[in-house]
PDB file of N, CA and C in Angstrom:
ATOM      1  N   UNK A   1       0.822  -1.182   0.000  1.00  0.00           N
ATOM      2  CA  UNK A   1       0.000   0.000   0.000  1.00  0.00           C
ATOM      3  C   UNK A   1       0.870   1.250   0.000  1.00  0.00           C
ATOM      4  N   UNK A   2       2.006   1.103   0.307  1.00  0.00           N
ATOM      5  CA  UNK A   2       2.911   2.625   0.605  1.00  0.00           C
ATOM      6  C   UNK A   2       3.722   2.647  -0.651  1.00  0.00           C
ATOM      7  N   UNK A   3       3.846   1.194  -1.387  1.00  0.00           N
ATOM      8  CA  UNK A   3       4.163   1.606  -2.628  1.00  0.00           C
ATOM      9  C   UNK A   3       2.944   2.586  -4.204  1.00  0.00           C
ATOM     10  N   UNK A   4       2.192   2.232  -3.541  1.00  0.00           N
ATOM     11  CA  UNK A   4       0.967   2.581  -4.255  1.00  0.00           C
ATOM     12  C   UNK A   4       0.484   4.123  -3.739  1.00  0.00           C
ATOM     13  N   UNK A   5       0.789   4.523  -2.354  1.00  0.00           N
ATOM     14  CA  UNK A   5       1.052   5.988  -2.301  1.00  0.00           C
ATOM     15  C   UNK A   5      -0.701   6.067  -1.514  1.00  0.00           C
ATOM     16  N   UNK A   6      -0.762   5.089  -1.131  1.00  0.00           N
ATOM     17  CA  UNK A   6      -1.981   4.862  -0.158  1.00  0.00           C
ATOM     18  C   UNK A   6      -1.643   5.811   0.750  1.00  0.00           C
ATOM     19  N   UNK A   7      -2.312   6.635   1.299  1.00  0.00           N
ATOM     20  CA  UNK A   7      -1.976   7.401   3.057  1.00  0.00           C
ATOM     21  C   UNK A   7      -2.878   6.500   4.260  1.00  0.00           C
ATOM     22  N   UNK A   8      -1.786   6.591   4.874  1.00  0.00           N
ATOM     23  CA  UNK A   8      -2.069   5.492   6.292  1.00  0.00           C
ATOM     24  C   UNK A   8      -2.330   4.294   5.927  1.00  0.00           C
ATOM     25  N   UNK A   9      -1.363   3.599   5.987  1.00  0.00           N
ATOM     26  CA  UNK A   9      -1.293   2.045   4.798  1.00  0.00           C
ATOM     27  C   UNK A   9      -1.899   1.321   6.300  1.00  0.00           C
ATOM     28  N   UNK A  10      -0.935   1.754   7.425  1.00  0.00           N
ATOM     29  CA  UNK A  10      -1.019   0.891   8.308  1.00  0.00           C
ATOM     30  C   UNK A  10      -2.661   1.063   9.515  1.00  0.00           C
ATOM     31  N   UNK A  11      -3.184   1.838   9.697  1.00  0.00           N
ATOM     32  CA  UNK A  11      -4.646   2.482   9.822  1.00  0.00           C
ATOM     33  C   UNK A  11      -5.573   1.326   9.058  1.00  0.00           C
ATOM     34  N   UNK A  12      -5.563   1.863   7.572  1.00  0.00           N
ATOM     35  CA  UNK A  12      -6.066   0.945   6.820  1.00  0.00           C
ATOM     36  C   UNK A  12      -5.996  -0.537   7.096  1.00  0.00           C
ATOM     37  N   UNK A  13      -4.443  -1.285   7.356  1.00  0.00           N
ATOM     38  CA  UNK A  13      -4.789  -2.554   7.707  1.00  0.00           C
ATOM     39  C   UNK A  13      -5.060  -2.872   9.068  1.00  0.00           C
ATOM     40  N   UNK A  14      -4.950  -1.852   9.894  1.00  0.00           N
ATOM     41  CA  UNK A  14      -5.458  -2.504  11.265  1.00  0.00           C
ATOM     42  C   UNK A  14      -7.345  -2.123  11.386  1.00  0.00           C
ATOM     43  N   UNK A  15      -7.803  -1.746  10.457  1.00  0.00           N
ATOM     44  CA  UNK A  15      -9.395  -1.315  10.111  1.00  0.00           C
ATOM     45  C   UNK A  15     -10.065  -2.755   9.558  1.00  0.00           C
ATOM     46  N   UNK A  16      -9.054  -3.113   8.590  1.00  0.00           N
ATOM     47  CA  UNK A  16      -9.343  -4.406   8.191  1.00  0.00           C
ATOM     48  C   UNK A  16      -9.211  -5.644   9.225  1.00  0.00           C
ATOM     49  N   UNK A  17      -8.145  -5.630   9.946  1.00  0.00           N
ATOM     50  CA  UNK A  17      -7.962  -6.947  11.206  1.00  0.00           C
ATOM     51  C   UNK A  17      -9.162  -6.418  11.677  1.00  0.00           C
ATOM     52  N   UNK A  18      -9.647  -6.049  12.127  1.00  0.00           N
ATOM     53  CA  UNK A  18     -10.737  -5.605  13.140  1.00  0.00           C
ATOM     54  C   UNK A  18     -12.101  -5.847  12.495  1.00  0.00           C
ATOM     55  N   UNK A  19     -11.728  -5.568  11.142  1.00  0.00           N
ATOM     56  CA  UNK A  19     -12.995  -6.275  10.467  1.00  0.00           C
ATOM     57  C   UNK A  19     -13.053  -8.023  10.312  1.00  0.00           C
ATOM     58  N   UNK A  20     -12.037  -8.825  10.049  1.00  0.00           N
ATOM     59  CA  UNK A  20     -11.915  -9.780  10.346  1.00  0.00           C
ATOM     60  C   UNK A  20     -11.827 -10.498  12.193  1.00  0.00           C
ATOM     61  N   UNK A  21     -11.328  -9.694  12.856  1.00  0.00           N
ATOM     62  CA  UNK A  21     -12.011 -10.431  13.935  1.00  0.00           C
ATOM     63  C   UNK A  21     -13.265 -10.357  14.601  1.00  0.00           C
ATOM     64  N   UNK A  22     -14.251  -9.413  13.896  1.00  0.00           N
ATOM     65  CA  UNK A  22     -15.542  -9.621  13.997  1.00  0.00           C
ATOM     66  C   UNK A  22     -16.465 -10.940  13.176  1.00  0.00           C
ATOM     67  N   UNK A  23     -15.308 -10.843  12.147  1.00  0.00           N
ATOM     68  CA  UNK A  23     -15.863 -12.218  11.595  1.00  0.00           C
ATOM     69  C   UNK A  23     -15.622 -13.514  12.019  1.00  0.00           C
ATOM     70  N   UNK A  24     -14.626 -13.227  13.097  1.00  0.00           N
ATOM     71  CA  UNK A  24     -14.319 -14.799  13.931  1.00  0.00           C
ATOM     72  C   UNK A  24     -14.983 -14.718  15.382  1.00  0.00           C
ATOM     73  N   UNK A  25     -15.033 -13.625  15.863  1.00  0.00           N
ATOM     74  CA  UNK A  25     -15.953 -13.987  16.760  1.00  0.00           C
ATOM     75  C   UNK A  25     -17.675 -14.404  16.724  1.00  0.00           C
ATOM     76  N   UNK A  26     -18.139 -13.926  14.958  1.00  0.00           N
ATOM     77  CA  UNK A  26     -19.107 -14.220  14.440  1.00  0.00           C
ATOM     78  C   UNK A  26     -19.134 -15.866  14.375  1.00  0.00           C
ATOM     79  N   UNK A  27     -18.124 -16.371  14.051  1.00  0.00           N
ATOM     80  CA  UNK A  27     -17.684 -17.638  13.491  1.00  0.00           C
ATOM     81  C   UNK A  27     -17.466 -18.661  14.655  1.00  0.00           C
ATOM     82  N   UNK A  28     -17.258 -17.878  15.504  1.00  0.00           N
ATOM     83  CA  UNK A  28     -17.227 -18.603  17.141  1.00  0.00           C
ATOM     84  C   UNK A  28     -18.401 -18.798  18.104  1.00  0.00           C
ATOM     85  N   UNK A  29     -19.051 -17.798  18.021  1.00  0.00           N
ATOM     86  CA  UNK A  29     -20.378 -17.290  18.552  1.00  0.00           C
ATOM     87  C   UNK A  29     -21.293 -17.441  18.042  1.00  0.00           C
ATOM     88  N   UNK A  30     -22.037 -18.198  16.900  1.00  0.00           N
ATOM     89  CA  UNK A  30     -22.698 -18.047  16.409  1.00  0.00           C
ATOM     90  C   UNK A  30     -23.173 -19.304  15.910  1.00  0.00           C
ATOM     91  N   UNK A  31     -24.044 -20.075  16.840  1.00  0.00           N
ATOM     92  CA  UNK A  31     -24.022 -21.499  16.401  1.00  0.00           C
ATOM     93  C   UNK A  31     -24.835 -21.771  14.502  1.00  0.00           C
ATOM     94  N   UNK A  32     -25.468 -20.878  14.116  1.00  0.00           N
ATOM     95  CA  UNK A  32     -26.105 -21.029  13.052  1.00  0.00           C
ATOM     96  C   UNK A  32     -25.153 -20.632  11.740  1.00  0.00           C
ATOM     97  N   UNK A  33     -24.360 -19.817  12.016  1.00  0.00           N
ATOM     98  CA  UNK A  33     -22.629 -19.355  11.452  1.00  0.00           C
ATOM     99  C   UNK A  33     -22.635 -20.571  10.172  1.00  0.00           C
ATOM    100  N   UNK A  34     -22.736 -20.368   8.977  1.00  0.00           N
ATOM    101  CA  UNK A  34     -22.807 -21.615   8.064  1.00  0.00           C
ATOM    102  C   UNK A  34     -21.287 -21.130   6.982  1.00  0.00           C
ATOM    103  N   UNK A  35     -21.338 -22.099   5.912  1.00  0.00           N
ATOM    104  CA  UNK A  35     -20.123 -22.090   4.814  1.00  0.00           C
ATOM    105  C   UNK A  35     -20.766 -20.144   4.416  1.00  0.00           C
ATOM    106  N   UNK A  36     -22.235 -20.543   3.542  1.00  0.00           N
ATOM    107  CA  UNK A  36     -22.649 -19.370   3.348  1.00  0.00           C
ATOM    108  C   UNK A  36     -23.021 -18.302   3.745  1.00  0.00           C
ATOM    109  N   UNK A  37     -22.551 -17.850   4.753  1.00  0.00           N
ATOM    110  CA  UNK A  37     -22.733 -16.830   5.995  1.00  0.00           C
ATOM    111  C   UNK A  37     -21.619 -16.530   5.582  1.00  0.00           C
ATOM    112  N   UNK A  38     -20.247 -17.401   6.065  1.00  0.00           N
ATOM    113  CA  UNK A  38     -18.492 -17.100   5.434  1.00  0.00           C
ATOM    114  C   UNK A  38     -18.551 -16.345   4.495  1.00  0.00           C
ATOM    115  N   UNK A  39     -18.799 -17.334   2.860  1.00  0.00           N
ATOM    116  CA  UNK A  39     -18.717 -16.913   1.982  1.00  0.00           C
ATOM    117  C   UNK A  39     -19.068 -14.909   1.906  1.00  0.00           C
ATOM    118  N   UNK A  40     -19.953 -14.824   2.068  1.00  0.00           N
ATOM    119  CA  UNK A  40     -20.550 -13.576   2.100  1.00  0.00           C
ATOM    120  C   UNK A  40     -20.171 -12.821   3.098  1.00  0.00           C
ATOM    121  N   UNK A  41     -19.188 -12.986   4.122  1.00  0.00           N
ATOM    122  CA  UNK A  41     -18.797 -11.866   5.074  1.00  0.00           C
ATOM    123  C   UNK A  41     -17.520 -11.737   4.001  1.00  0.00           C
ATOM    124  N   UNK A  42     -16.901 -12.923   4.037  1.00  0.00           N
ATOM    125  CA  UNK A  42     -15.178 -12.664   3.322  1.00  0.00           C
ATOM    126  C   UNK A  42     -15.151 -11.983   2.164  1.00  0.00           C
ATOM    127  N   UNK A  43     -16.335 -11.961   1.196  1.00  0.00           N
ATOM    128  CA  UNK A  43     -16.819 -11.290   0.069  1.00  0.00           C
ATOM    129  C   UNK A  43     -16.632  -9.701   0.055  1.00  0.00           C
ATOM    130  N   UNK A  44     -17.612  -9.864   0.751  1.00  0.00           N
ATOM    131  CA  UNK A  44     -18.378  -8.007   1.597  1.00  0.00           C
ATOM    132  C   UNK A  44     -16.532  -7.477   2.189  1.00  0.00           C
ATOM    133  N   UNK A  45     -16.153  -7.950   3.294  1.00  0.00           N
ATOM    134  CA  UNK A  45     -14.863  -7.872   3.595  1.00  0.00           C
ATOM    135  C   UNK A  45     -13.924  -7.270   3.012  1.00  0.00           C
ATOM    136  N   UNK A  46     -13.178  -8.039   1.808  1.00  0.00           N
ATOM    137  CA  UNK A  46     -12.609  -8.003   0.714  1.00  0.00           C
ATOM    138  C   UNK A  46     -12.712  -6.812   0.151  1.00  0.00           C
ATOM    139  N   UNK A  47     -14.417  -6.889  -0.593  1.00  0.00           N
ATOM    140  CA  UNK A  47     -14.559  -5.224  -1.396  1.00  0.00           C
ATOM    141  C   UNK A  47     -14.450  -4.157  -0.364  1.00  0.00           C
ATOM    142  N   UNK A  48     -15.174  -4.167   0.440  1.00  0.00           N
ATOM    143  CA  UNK A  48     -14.947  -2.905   1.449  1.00  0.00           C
ATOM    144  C   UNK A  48     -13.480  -2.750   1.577  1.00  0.00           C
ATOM    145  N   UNK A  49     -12.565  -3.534   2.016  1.00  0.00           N
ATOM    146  CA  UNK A  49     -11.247  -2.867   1.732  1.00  0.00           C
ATOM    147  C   UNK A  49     -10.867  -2.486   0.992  1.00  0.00           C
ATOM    148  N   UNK A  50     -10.694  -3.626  -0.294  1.00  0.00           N
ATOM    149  CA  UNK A  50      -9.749  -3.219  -1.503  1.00  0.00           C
ATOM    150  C   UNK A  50     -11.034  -1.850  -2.223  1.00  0.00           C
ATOM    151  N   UNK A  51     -12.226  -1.041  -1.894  1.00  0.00           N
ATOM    152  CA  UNK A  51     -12.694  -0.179  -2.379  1.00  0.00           C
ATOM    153  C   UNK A  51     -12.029   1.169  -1.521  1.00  0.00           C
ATOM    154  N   UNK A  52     -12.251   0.256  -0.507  1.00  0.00           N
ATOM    155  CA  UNK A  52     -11.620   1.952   0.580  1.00  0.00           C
ATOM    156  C   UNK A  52     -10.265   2.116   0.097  1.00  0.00           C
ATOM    157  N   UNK A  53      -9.398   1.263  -0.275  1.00  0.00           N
ATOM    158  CA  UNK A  53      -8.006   1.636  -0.366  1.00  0.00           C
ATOM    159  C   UNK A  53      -7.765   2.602  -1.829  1.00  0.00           C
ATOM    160  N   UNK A  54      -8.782   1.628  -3.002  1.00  0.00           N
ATOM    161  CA  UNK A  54      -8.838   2.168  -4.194  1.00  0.00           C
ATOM    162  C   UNK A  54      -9.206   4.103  -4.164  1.00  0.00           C
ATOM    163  N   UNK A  55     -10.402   4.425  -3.185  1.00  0.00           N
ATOM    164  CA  UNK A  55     -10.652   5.313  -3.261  1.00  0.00           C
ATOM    165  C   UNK A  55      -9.650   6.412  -2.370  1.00  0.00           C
ATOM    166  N   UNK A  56      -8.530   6.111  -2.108  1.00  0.00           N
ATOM    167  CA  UNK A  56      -7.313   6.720  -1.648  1.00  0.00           C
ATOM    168  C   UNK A  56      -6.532   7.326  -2.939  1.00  0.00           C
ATOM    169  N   UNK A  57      -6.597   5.772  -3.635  1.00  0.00           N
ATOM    170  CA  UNK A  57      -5.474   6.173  -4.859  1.00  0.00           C
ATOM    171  C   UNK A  57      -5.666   7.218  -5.869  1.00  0.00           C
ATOM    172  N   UNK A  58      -4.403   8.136  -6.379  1.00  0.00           N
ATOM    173  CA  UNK A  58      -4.382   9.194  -7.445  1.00  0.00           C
ATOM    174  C   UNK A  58      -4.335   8.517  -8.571  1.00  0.00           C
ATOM    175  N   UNK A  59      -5.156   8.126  -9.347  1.00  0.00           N
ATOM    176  CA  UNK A  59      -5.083   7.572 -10.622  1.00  0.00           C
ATOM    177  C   UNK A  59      -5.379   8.292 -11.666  1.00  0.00           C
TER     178      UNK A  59
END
């Protein structure tokens, strides 16, 4: 990300851990928690980052 000229590379990835350990305590806690519940957090996950980061970049 700091090659790419992202600001606050490291912000950004600790926004994301935090979004993933909501998804494990989801994943822990959550006896109904299925494959397709996963699928669709890691999905959602994914774009929300790689969009927030995109919308940093000077292109």
């Amino acid at each position: 990300m700091e090659s790419a000229s992202v600001p606050e590379p490291v912000l950004l990835a600790e926004a994301y851990i935090g979004i993933l350990d909501r998804l494990k305590m989801d994943i822990m806690l959550n006896p109904e928690f299925n494959e397709e519940h996963l699928n669709k957090r890691i999905a959602f996950a994914a774009a929300l980052f790689l969009d927030g980061c995109r919308s940093f970049l000077q292109v």
